[in-house]
N, C-alpha and C. Protein backbone atom coordinates (compact mmCIF):
# COMPACT_ATOMS: atom_id res chain seq x y z
N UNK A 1 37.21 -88.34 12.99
CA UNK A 1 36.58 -87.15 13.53
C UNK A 1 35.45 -87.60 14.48
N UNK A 2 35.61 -87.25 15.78
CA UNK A 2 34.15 -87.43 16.73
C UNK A 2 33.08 -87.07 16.55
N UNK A 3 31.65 -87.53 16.70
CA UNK A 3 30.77 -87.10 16.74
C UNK A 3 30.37 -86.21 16.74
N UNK A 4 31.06 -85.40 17.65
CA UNK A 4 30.53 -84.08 18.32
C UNK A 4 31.22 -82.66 17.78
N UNK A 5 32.34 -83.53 16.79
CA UNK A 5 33.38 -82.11 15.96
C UNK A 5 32.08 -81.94 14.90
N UNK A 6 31.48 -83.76 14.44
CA UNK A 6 30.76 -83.14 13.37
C UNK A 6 29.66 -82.54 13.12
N UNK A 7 28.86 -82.75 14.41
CA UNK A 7 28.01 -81.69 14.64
C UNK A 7 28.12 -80.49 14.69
N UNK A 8 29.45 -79.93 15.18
CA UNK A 8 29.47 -78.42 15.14
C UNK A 8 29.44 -77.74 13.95
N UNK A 9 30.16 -78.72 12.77
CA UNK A 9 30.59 -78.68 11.71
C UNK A 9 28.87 -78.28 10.96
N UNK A 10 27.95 -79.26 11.37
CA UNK A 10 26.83 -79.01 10.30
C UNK A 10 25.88 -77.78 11.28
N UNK A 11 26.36 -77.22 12.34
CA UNK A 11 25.42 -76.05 12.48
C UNK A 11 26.13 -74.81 12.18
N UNK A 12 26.79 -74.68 11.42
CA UNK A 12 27.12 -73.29 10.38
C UNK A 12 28.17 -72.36 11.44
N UNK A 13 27.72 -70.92 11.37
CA UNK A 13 28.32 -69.74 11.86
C UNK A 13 28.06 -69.94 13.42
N UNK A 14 29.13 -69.90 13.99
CA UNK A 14 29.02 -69.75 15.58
C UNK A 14 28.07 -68.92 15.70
N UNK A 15 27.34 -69.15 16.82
CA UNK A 15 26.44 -67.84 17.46
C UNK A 15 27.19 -66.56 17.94
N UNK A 16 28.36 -66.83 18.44
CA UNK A 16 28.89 -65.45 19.27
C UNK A 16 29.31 -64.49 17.57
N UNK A 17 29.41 -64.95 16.92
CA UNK A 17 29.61 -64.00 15.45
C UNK A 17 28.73 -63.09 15.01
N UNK A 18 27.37 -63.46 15.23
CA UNK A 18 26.37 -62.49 15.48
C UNK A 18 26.16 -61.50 15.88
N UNK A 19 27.28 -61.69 16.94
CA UNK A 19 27.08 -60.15 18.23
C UNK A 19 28.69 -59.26 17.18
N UNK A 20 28.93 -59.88 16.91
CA UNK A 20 30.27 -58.87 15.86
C UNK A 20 29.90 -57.72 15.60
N UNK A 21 28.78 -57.89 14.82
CA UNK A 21 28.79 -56.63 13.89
C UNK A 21 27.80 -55.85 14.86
N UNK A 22 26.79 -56.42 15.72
CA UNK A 22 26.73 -55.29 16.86
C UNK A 22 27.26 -54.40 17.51
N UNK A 23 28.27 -54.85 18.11
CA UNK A 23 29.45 -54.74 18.70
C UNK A 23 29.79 -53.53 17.32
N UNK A 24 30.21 -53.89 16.41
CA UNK A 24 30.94 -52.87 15.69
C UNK A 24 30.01 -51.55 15.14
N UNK A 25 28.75 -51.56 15.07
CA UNK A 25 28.17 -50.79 15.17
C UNK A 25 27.61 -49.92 16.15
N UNK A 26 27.69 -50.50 17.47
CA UNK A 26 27.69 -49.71 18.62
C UNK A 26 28.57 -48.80 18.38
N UNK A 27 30.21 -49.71 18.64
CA UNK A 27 31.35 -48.73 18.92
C UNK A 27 31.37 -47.23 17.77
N UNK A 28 31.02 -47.61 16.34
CA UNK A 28 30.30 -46.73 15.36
C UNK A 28 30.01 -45.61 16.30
N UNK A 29 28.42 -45.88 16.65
CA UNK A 29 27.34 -44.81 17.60
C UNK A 29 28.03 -44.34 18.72
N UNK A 30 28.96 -44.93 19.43
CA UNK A 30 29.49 -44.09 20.64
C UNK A 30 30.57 -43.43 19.74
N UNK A 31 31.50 -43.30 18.94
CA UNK A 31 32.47 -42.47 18.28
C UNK A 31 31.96 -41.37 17.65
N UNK A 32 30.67 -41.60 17.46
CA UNK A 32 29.76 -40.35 16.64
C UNK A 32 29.15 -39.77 17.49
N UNK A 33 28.91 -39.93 18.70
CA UNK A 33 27.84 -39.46 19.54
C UNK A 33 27.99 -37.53 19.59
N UNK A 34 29.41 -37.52 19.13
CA UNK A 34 29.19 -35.91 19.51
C UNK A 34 28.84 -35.02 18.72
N UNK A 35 28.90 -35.60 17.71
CA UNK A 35 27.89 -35.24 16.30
C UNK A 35 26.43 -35.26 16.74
N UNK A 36 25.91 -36.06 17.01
CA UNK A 36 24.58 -36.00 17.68
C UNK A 36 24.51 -34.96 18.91
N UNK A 37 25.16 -35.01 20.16
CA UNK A 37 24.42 -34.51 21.32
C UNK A 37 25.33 -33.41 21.50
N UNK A 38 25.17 -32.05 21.44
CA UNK A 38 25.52 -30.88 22.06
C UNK A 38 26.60 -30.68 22.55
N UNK A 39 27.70 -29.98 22.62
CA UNK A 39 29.01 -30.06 23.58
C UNK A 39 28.26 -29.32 24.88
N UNK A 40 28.50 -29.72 26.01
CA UNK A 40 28.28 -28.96 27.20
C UNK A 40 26.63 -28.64 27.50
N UNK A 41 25.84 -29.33 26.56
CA UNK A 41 24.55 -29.46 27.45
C UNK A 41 24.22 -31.17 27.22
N UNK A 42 22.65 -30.91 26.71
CA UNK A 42 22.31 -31.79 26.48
C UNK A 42 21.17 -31.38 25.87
N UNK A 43 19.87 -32.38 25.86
CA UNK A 43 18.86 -32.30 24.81
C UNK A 43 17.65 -32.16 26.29
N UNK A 44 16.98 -31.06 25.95
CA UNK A 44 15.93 -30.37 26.52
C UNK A 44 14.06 -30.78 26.33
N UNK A 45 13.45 -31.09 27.01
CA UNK A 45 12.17 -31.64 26.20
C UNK A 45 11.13 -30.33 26.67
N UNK A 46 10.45 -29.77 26.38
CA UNK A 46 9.19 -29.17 26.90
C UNK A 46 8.00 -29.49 26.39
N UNK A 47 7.32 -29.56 28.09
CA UNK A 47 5.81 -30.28 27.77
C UNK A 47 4.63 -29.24 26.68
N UNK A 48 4.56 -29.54 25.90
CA UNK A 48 3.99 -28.42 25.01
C UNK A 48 2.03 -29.55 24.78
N UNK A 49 1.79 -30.03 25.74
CA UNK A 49 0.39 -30.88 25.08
C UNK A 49 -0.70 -29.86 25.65
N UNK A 50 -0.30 -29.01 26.64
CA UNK A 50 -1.83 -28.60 27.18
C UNK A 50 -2.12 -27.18 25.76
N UNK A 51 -0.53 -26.54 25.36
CA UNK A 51 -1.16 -25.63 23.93
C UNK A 51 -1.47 -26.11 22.94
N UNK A 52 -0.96 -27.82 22.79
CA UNK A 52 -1.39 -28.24 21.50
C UNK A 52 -2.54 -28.74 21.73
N UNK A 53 -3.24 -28.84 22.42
CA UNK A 53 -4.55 -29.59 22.86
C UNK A 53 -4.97 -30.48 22.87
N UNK A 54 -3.91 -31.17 23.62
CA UNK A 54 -3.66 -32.73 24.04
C UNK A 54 -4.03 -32.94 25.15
N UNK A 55 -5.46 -33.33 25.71
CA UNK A 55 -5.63 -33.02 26.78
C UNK A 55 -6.38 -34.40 27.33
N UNK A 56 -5.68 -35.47 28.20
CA UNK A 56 -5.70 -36.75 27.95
C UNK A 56 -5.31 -37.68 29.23
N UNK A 57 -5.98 -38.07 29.98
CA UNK A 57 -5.48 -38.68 31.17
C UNK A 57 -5.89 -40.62 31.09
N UNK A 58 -4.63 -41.19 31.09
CA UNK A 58 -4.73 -42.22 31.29
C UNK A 58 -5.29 -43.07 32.50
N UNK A 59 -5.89 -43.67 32.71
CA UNK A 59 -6.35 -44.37 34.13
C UNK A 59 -7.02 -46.02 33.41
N UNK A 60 -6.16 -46.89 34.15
CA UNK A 60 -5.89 -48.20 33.96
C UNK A 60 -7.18 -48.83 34.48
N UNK A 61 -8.35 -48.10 35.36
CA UNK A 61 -9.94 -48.61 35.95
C UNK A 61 -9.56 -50.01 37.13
N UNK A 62 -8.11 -50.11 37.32
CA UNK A 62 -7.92 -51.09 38.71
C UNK A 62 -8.05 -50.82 39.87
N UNK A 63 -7.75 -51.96 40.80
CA UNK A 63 -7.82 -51.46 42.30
C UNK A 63 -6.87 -52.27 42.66
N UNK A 64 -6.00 -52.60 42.01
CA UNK A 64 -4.42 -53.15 42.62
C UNK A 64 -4.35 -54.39 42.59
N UNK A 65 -5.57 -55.02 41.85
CA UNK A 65 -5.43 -56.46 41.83
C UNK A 65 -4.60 -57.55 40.89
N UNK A 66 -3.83 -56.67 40.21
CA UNK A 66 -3.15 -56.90 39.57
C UNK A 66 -3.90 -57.65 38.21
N UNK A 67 -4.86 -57.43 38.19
CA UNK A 67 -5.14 -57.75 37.05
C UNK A 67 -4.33 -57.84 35.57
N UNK A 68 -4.51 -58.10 34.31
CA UNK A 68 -3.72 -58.28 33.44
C UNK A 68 -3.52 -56.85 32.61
N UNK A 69 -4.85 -56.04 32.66
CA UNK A 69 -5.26 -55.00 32.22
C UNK A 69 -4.38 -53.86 32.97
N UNK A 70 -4.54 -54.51 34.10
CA UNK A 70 -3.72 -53.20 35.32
C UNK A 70 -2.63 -52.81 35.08
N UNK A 71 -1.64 -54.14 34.36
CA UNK A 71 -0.51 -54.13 34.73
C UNK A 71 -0.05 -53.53 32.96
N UNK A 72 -0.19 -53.58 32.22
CA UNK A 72 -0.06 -53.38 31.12
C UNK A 72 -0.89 -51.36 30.62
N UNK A 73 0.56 -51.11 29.86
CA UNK A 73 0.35 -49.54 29.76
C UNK A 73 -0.80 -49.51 28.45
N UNK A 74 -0.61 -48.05 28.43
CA UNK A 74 -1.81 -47.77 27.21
C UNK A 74 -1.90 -48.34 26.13
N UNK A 75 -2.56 -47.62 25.08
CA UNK A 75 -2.19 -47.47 23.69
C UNK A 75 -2.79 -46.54 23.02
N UNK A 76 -1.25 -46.16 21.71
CA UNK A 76 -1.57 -44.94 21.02
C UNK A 76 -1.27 -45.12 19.62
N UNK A 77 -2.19 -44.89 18.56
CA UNK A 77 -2.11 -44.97 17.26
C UNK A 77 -1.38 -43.86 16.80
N UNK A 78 -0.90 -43.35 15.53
CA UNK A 78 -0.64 -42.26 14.78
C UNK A 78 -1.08 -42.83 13.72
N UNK A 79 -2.16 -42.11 12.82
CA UNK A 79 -2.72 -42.32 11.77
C UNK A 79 -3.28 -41.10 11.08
N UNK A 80 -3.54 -41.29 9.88
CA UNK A 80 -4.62 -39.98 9.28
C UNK A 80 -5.73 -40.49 8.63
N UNK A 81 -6.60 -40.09 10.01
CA UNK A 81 -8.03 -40.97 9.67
C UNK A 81 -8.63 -39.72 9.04
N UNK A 82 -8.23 -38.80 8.49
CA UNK A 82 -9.39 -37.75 8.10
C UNK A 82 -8.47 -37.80 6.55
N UNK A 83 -7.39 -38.21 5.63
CA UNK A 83 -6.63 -38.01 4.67
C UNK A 83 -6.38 -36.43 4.26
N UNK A 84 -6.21 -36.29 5.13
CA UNK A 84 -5.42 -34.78 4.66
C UNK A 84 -3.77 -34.54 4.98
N UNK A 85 -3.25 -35.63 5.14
CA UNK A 85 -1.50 -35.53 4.81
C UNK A 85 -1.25 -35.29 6.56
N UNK A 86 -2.02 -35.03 7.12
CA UNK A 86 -1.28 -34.56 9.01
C UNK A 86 -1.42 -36.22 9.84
N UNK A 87 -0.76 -36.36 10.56
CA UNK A 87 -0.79 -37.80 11.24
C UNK A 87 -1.68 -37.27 12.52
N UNK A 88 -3.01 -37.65 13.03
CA UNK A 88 -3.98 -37.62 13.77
C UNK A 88 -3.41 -38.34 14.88
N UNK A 89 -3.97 -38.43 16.23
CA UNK A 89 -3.80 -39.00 17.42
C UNK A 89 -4.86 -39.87 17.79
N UNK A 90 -4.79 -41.13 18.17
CA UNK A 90 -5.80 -42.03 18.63
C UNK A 90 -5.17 -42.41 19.99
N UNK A 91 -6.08 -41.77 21.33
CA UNK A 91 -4.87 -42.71 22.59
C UNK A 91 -6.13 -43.39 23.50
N UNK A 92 -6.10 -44.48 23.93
CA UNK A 92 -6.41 -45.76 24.56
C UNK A 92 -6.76 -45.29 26.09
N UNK A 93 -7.88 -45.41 26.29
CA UNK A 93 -7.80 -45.71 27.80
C UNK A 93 -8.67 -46.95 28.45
N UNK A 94 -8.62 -47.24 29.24
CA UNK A 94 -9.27 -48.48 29.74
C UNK A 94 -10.43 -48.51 30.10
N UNK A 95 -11.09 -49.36 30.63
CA UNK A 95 -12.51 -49.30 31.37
C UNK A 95 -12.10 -50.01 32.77
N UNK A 96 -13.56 -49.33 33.90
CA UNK A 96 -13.47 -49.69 34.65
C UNK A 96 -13.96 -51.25 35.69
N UNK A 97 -12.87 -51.80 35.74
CA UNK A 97 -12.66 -53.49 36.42
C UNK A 97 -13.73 -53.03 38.05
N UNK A 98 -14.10 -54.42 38.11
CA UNK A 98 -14.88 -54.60 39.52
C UNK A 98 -14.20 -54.37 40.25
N UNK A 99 -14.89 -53.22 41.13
CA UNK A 99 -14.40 -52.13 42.76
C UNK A 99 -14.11 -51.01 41.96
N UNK A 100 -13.65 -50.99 40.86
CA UNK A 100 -12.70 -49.26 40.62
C UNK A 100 -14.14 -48.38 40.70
N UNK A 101 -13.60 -47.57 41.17
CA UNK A 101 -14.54 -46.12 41.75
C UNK A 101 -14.03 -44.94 40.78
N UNK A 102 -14.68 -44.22 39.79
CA UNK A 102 -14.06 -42.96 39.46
C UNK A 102 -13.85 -41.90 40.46
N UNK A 103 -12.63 -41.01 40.55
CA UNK A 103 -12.25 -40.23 41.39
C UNK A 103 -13.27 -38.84 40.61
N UNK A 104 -14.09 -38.34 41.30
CA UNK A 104 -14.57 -36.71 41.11
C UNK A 104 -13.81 -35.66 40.24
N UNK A 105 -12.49 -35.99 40.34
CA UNK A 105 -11.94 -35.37 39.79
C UNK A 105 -11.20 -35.54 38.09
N UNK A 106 -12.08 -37.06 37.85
CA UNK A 106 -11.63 -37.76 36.31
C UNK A 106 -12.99 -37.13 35.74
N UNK A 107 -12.90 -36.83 34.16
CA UNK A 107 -14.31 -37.53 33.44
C UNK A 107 -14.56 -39.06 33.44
N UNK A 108 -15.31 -39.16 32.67
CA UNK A 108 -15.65 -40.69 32.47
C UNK A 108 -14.35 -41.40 31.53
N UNK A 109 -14.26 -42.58 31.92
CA UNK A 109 -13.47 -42.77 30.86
C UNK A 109 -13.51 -43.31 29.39
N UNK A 110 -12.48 -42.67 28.30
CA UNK A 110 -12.93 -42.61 26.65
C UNK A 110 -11.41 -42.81 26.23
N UNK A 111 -11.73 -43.57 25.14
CA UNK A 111 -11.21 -43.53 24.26
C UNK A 111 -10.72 -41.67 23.58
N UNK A 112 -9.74 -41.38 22.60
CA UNK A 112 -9.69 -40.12 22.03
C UNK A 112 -8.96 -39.85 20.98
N UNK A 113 -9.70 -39.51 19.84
CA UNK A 113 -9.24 -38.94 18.74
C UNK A 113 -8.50 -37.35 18.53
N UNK A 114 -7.52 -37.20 18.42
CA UNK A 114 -7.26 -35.79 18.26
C UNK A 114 -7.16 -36.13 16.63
N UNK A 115 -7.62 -34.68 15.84
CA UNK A 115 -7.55 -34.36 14.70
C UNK A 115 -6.18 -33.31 14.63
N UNK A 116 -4.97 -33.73 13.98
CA UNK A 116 -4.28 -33.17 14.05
C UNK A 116 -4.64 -31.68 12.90
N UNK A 117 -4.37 -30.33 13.56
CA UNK A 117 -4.57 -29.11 12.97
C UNK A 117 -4.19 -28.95 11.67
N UNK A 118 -2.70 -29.38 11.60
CA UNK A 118 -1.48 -28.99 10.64
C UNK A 118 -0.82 -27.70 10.93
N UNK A 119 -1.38 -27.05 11.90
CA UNK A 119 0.00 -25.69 12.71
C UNK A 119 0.58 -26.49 14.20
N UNK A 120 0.42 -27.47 14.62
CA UNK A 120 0.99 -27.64 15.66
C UNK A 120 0.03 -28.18 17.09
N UNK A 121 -0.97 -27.93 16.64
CA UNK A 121 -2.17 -28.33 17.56
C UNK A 121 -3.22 -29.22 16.95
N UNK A 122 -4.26 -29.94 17.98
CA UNK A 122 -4.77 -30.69 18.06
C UNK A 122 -6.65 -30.37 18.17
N UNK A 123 -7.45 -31.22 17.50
CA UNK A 123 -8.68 -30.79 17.86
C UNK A 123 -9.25 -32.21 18.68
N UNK A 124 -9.71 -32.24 19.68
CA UNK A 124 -10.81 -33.36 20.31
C UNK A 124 -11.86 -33.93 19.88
């Protein structure tokens, strides 16, 4: 036996065997899909944050310099920082990098806690 049969021999399960059961679980999810999605439409989203009182503007504080900060999106927690069983909102905004100018038309920029209600809305 060559060298090189017996190496294959001591690294176990081919790699392409891995993708098998992917593969078979995809084909799964596309055979079911119509169980999931609607005959003849599809799935509808409406922006519902300005009644729930989500009221929240992201701004990254760059000026195109590509900074590391620039290039990289927000961040948003779901937690219940008050323990009353509702999942609260924590969302991320940045500060402002050397040159960024606030536009007149931003507040300052903050960090923001929404206190989730428990009917569907949000407190600041």
């Amino acid at each position: 036996m060559s060298r090189r049969k017996r190496r294959r021999r001591k690294r176990g399960i081919h790699p392409s065997l891995f993708f098998i059961p992917l593969l078979l679980l995809f084909l799964l999810l596309l055979k079911g899909r119509e169980a999931i999605i609607p005959q003849g439409g599809g799935v509808t989203f409406t922006d519902v944050t300005e009644e729930a009182g989500l009221r929240f503007r992201h701004v990254h504080g760059g000026i195109g310099e590509k900074y590391f900060v620039e290039t990289m999106g927000s961040g948003a927690a779901f937690l219940d920082y008050d323990n009353d069983g509702d999942l609260d909102i924590y969302l991320v905004n940045s500060a402002p990098l050397p040159g960024f100018t606030l536009p007149d038309s931003l507040s300052p920029l903050r960090n923001a806690l929404f206190r989730n209600n428990g009917d569907g809305t949000y407190t600041d």
